[in-house]
C-alpha atoms as a PDB file:
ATOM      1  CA  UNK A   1     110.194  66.403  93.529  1.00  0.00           C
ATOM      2  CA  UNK A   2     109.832  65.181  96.834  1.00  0.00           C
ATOM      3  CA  UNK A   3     112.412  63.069  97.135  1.00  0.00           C
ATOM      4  CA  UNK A   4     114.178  66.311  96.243  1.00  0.00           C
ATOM      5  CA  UNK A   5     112.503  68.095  99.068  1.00  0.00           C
ATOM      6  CA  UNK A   6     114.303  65.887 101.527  1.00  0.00           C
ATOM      7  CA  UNK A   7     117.386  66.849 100.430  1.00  0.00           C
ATOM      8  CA  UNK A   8     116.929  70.691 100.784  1.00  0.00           C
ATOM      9  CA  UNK A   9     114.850  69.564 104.564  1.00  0.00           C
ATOM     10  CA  UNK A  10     118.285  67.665 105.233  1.00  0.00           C
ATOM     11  CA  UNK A  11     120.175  71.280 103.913  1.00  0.00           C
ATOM     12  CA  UNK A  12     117.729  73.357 106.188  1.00  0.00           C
ATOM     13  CA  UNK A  13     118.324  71.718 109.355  1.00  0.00           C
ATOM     14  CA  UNK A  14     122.224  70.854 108.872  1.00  0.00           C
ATOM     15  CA  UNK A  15     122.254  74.650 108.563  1.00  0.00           C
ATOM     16  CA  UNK A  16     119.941  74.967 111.867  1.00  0.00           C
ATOM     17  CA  UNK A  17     122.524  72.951 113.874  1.00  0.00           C
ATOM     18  CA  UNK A  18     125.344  75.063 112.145  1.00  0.00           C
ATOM     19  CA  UNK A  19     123.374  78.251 114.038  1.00  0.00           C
ATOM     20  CA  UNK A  20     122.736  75.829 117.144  1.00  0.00           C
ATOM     21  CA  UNK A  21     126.392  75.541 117.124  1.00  0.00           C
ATOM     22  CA  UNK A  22     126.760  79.045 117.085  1.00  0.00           C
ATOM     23  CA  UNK A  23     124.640  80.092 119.751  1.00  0.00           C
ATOM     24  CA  UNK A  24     126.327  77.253 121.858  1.00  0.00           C
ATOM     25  CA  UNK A  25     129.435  80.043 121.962  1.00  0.00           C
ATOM     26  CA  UNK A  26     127.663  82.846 121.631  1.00  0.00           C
ATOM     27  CA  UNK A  27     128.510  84.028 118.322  1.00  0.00           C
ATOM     28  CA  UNK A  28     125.125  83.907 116.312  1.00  0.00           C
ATOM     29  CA  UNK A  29     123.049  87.325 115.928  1.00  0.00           C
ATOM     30  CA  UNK A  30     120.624  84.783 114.138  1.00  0.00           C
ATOM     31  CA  UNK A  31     117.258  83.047 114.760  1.00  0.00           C
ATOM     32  CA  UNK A  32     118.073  79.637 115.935  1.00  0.00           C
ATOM     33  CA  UNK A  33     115.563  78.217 113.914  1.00  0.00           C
ATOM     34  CA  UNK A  34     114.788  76.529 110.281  1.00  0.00           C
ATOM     35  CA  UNK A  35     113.942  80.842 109.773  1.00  0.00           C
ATOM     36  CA  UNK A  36     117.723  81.275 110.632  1.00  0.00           C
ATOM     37  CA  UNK A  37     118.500  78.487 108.532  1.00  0.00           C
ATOM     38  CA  UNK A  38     116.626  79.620 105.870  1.00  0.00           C
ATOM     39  CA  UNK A  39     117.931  83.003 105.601  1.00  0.00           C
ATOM     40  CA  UNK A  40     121.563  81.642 106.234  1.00  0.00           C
ATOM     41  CA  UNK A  41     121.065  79.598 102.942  1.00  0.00           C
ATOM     42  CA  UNK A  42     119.891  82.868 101.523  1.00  0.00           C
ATOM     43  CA  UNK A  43     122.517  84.445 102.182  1.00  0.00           C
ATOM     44  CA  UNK A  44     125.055  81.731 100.169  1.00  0.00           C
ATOM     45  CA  UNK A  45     126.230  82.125  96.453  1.00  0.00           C
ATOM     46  CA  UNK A  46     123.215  80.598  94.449  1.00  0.00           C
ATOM     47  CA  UNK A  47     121.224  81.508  97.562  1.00  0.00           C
ATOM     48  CA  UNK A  48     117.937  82.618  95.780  1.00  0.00           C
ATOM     49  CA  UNK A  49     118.088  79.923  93.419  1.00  0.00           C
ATOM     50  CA  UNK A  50     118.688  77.113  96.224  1.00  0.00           C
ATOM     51  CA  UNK A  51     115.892  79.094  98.455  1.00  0.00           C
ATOM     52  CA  UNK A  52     113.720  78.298  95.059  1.00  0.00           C
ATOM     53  CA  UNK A  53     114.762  74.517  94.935  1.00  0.00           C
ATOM     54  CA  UNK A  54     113.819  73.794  98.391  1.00  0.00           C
ATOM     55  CA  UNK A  55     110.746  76.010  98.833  1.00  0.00           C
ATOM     56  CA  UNK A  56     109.818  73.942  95.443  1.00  0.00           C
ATOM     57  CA  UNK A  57     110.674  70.442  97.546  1.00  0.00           C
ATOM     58  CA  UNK A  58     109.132  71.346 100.600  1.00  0.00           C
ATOM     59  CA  UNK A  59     105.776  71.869  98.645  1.00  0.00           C
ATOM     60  CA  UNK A  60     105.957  68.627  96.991  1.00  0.00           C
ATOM     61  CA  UNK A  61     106.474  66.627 100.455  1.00  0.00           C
ATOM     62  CA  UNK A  62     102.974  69.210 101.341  1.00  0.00           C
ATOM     63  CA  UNK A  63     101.357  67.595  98.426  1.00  0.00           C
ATOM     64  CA  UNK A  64     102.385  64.199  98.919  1.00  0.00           C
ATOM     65  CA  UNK A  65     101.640  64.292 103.236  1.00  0.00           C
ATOM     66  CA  UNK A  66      98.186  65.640 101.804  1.00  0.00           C
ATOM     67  CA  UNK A  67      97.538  62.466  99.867  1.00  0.00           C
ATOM     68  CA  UNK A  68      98.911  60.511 102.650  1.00  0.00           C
ATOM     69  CA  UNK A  69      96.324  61.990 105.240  1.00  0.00           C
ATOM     70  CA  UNK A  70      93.401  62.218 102.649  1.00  0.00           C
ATOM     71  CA  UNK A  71      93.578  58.114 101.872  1.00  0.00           C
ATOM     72  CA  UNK A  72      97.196  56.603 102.691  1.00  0.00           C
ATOM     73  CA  UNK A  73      98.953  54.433 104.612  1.00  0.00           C
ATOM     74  CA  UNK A  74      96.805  51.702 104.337  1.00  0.00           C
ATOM     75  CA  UNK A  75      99.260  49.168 105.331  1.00  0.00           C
ATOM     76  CA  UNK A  76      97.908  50.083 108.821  1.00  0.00           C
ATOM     77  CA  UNK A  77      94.705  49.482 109.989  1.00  0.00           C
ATOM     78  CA  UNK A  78      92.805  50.941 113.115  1.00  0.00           C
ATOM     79  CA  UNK A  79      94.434  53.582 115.229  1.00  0.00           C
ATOM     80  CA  UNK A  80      97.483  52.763 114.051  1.00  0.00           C
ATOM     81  CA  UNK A  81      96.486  54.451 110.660  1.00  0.00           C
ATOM     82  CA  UNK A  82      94.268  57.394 112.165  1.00  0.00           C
ATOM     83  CA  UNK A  83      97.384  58.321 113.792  1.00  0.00           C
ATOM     84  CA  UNK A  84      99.476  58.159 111.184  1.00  0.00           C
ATOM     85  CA  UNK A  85      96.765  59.983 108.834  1.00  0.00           C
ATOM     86  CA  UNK A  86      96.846  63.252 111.559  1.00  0.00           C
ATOM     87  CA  UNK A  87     100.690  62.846 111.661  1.00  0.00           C
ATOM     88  CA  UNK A  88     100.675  63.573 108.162  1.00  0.00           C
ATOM     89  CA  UNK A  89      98.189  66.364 108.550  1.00  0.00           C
ATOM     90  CA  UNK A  90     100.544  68.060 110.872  1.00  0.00           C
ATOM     91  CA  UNK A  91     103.413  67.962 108.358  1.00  0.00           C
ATOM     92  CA  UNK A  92     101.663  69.088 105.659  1.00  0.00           C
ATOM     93  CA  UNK A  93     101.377  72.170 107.834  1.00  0.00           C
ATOM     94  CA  UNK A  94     105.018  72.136 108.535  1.00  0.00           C
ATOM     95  CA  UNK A  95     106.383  71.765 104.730  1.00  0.00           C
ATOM     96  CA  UNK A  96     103.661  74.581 103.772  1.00  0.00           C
ATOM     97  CA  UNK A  97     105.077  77.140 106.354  1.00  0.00           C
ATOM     98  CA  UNK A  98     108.601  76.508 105.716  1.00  0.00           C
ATOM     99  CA  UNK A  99     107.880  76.680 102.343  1.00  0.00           C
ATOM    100  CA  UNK A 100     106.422  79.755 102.683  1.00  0.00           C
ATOM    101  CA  UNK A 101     108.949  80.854 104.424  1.00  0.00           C
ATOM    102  CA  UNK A 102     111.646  80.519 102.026  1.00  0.00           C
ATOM    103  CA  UNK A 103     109.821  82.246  99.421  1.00  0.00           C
ATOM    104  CA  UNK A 104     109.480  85.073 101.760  1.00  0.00           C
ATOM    105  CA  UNK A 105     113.225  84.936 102.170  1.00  0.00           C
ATOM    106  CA  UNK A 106     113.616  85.174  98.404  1.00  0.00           C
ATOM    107  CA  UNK A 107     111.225  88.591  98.421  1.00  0.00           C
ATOM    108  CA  UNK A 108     113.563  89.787 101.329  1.00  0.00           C
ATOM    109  CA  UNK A 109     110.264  89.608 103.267  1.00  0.00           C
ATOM    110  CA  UNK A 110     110.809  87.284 106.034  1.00  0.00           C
ATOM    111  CA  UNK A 111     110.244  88.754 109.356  1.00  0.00           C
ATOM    112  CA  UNK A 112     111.771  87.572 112.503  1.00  0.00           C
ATOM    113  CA  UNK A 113     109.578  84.590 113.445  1.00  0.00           C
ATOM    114  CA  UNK A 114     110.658  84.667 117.251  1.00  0.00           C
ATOM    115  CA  UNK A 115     109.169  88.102 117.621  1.00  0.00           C
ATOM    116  CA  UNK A 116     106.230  87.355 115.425  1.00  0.00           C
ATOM    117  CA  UNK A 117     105.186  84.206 118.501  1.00  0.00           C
ATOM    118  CA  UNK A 118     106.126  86.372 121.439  1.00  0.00           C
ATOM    119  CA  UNK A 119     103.858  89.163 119.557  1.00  0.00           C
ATOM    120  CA  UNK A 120     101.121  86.389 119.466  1.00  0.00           C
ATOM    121  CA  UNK A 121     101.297  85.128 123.130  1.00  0.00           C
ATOM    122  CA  UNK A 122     101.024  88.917 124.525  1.00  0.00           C
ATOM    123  CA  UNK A 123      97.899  89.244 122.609  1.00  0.00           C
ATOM    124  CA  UNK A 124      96.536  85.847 123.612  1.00  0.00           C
ATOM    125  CA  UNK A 125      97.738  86.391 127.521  1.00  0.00           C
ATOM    126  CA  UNK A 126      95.713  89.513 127.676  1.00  0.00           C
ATOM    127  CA  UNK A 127      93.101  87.176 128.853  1.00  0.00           C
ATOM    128  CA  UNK A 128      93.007  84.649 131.019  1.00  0.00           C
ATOM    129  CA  UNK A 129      91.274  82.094 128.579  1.00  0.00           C
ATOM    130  CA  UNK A 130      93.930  83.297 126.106  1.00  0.00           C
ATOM    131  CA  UNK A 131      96.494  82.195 128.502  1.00  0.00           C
ATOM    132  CA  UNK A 132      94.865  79.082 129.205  1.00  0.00           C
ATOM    133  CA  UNK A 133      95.381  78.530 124.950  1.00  0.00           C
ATOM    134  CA  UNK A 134      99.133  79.438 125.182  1.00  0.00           C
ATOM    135  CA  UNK A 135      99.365  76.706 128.418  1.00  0.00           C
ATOM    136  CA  UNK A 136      97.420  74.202 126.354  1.00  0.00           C
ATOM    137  CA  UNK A 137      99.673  74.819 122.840  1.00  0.00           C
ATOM    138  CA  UNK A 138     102.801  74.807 124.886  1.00  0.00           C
ATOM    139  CA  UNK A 139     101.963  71.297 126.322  1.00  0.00           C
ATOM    140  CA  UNK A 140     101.340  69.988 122.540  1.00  0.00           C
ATOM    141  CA  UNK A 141     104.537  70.731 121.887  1.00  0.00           C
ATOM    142  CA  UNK A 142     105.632  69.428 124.517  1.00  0.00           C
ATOM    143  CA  UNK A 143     104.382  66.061 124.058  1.00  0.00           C
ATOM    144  CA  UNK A 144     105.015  65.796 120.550  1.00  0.00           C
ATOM    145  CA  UNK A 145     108.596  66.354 121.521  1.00  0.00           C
ATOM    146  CA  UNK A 146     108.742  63.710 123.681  1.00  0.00           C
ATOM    147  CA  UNK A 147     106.440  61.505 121.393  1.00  0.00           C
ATOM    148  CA  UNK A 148     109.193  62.207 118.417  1.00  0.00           C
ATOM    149  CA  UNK A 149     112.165  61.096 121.397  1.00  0.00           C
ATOM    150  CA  UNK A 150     110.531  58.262 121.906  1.00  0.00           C
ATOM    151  CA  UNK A 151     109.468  57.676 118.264  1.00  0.00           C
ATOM    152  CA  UNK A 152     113.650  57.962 117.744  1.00  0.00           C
ATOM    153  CA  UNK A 153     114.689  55.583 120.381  1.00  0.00           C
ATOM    154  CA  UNK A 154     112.144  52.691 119.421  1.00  0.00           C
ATOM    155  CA  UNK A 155     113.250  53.038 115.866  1.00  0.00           C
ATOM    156  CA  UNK A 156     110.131  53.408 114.262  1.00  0.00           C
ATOM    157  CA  UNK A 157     111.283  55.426 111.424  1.00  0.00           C
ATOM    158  CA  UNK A 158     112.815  52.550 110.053  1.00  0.00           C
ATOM    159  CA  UNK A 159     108.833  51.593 108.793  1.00  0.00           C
ATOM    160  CA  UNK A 160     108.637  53.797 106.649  1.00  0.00           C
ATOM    161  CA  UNK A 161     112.353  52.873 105.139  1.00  0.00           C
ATOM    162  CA  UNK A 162     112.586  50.444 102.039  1.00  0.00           C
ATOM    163  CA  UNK A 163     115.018  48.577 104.359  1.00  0.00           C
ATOM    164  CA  UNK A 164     115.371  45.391 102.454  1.00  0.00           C
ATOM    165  CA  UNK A 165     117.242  47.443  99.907  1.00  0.00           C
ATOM    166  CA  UNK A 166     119.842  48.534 102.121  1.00  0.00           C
ATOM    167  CA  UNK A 167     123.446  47.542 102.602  1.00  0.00           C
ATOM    168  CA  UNK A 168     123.929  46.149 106.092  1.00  0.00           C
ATOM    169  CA  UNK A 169     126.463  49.167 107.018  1.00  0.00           C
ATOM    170  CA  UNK A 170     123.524  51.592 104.875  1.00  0.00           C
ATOM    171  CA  UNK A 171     120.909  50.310 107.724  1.00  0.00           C
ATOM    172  CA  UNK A 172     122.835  50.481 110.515  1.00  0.00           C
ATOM    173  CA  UNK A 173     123.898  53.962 109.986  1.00  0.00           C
ATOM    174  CA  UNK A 174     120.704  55.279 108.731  1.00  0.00           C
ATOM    175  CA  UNK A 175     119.700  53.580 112.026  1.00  0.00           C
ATOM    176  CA  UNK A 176     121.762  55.437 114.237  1.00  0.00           C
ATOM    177  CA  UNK A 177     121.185  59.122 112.368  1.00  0.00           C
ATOM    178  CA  UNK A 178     117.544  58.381 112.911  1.00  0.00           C
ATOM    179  CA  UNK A 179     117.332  57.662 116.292  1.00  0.00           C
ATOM    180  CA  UNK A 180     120.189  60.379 117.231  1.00  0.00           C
ATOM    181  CA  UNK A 181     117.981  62.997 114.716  1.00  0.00           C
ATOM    182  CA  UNK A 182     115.049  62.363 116.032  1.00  0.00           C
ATOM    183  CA  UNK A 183     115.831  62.218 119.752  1.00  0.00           C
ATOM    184  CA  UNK A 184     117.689  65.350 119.137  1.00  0.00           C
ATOM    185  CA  UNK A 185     115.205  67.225 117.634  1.00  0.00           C
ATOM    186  CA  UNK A 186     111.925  66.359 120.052  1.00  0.00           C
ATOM    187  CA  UNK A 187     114.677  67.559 122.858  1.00  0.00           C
ATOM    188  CA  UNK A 188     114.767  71.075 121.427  1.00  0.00           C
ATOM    189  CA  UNK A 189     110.576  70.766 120.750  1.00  0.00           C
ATOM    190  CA  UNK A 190     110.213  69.474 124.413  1.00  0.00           C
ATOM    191  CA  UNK A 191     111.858  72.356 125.478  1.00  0.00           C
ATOM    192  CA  UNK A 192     110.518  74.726 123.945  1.00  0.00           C
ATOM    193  CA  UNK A 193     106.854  73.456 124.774  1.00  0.00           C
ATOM    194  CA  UNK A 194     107.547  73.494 128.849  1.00  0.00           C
ATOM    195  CA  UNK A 195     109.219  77.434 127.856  1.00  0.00           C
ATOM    196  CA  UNK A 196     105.238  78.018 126.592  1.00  0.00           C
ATOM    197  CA  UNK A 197     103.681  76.807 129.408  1.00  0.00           C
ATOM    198  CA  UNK A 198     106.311  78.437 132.009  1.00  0.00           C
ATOM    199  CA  UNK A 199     105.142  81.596 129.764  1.00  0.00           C
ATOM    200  CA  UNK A 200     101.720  81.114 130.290  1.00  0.00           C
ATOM    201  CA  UNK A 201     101.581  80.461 133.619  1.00  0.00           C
ATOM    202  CA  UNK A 202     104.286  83.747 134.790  1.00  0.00           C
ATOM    203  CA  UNK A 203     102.438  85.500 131.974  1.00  0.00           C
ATOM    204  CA  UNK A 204     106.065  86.135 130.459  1.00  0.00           C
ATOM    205  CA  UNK A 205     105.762  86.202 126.344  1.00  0.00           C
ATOM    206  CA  UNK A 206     109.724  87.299 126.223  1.00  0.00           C
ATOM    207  CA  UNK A 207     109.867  82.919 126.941  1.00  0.00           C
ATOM    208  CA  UNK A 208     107.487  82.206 124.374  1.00  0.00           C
ATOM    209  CA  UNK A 209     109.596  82.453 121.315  1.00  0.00           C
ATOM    210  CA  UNK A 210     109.373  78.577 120.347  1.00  0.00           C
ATOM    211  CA  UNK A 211     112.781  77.219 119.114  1.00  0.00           C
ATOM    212  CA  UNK A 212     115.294  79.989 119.226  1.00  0.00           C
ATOM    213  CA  UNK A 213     114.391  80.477 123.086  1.00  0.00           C
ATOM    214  CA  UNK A 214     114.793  76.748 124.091  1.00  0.00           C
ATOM    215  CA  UNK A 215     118.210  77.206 122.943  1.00  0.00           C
ATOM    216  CA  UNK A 216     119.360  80.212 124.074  1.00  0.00           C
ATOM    217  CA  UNK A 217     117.705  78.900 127.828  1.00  0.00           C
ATOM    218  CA  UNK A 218     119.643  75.491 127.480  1.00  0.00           C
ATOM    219  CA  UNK A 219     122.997  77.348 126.564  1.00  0.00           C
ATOM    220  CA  UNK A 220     122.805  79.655 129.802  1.00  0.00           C
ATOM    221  CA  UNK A 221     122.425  76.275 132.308  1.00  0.00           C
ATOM    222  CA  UNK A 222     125.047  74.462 133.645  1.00  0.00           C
ATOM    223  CA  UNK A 223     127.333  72.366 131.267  1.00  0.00           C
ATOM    224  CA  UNK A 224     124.644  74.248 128.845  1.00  0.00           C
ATOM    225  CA  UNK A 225     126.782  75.189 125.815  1.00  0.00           C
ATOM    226  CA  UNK A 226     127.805  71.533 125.975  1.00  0.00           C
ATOM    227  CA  UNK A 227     124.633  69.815 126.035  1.00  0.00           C
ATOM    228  CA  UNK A 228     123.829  72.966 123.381  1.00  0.00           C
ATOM    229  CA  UNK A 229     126.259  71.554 121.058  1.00  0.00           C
ATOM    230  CA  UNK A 230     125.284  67.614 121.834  1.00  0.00           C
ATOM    231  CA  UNK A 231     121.915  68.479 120.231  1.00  0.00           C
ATOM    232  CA  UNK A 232     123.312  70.508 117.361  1.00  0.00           C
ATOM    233  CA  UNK A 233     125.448  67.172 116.354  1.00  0.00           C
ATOM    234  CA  UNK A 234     121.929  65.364 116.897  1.00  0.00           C
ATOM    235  CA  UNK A 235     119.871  67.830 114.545  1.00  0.00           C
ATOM    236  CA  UNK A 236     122.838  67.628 112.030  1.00  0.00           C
ATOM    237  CA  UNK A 237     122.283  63.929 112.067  1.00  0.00           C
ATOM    238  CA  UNK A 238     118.703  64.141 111.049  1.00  0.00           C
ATOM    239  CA  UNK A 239     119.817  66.766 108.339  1.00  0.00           C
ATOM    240  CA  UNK A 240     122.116  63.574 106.844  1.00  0.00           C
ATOM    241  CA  UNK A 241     119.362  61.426 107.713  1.00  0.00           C
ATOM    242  CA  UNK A 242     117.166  62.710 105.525  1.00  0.00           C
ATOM    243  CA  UNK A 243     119.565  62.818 102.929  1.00  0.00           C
ATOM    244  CA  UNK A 244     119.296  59.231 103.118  1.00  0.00           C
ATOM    245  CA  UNK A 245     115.294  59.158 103.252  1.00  0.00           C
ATOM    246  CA  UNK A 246     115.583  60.729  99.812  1.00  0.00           C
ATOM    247  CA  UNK A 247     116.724  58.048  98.733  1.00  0.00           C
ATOM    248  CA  UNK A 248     115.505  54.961 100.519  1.00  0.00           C
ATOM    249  CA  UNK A 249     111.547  56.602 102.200  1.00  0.00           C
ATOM    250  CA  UNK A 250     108.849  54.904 100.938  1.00  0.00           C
ATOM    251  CA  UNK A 251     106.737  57.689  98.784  1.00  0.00           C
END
């Protein structure tokens, strides 16, 4: 089951950088987010069923990231394994919202998530320690954009990668999707982290709307529906990367 949970992850975000895409040339009315995504696979023939299948998926990886942060990886010792313990914490939290999510999609119940975090940051700026909270959430995200770019470029996915039963072509492409995937993707987090902060400190909620904002603000720069559609070819690549996790992550 969770090896069957990457594949619908992979699904969800090839259909985020399909919406990306879209809101590169301005011709997406939807959340440019795995919401959007979510509701775009909705929306397909077999749409409830596949919303089903991957809500299913996402809470097996839950289950398994559980176990992993409860007593795993202990092929690493020290920090090294505290970190990776909390890592897994965090995506445990991930696979159970988006999970969630696509159930509520199936009821027809999803609400716009973008409007649901700028709802949340007026409440929280209403005071100053509440802004102070936004500030300090936005620079989380912030650096754990930058700590996923980073975590792309030096290739440390591949540890987690039964490598030695790859082709040589197999590795070098996963490779490449990993490092473009992840790179891409802590962009668009990065982003959208240093949009919270900006919000917090010009008390301005309408820029705290997490992922749908940081790409509607990098499409209206200069050379913006370029770089825009750079990163949507880099999220797609994570979507086929995991694909390939399915079959090669060590679970």
């Amino acid at each position: 089951m969770t090896r069957a949970g990457f594949i619908g992850y992979g699904v969800v975000h090839l259909l985020f950088a399909w919406l990306a895409l879209q809101i590169a040339f301005g011709n997406s009315g939807e959340e440019g987010n795995q919401n959007g995504a979510l509701r775009t696979l909705g929306e397909q023939p077999l749409g409830k069923f596949l919303l089903i299948a991957v809500a299913v998926g996402l809470f097996a990886m839950a289950i398994w990231q559980a176990f992993e942060a409860i007593s795993g990886h202990v092929s690493k010792t020290g920090k090294e394994r505290l970190f990776e313990r909390i890592a897994s914490a965090a995506r445990v939290v991930v696979f159970v919202w988006l999970g969630w999510t696509a159930i509520q999609v199936f009821q027809d119940a999803s609400s716009n998530a973008s409007d649901q975090q700028q709802q949340l940051s007026e409440k929280l700026m209403a005071s100053d320690g509440g802004r102070w909270l936004v500030g300090l959430a936005g620079l989380a995200l912030a650096a754990l954009g930058v700590g996923m770019v980073i975590y792309g470029l030096k290739k440390k996915f591949e540890r987690n990668l039964k490598t030695g039963e790859m082709s040589p072509k197999t590795r070098q492409l996963t490779r490449r999707l990993g490092m473009a995937g992840y790179a891409a993707r802590g962009g668009v987090f990065a982003i959208a982290g240093l949009l919270v902060v900006v919000a917090a400190v010009n008390y301005d909620p309408e820029k705290a709307r997490g992922l749908d904002a940081a790409l509607r603000t990098l499409r209206d720069q200069s050379y913006g529906p370029w770089l825009l559609a750079l990163m949507a070819l880099g999220i797609a690549a994570f979507g086929v990367y995991c694909f390939f996790q399915s079959r090669y992550r060590k679970v």
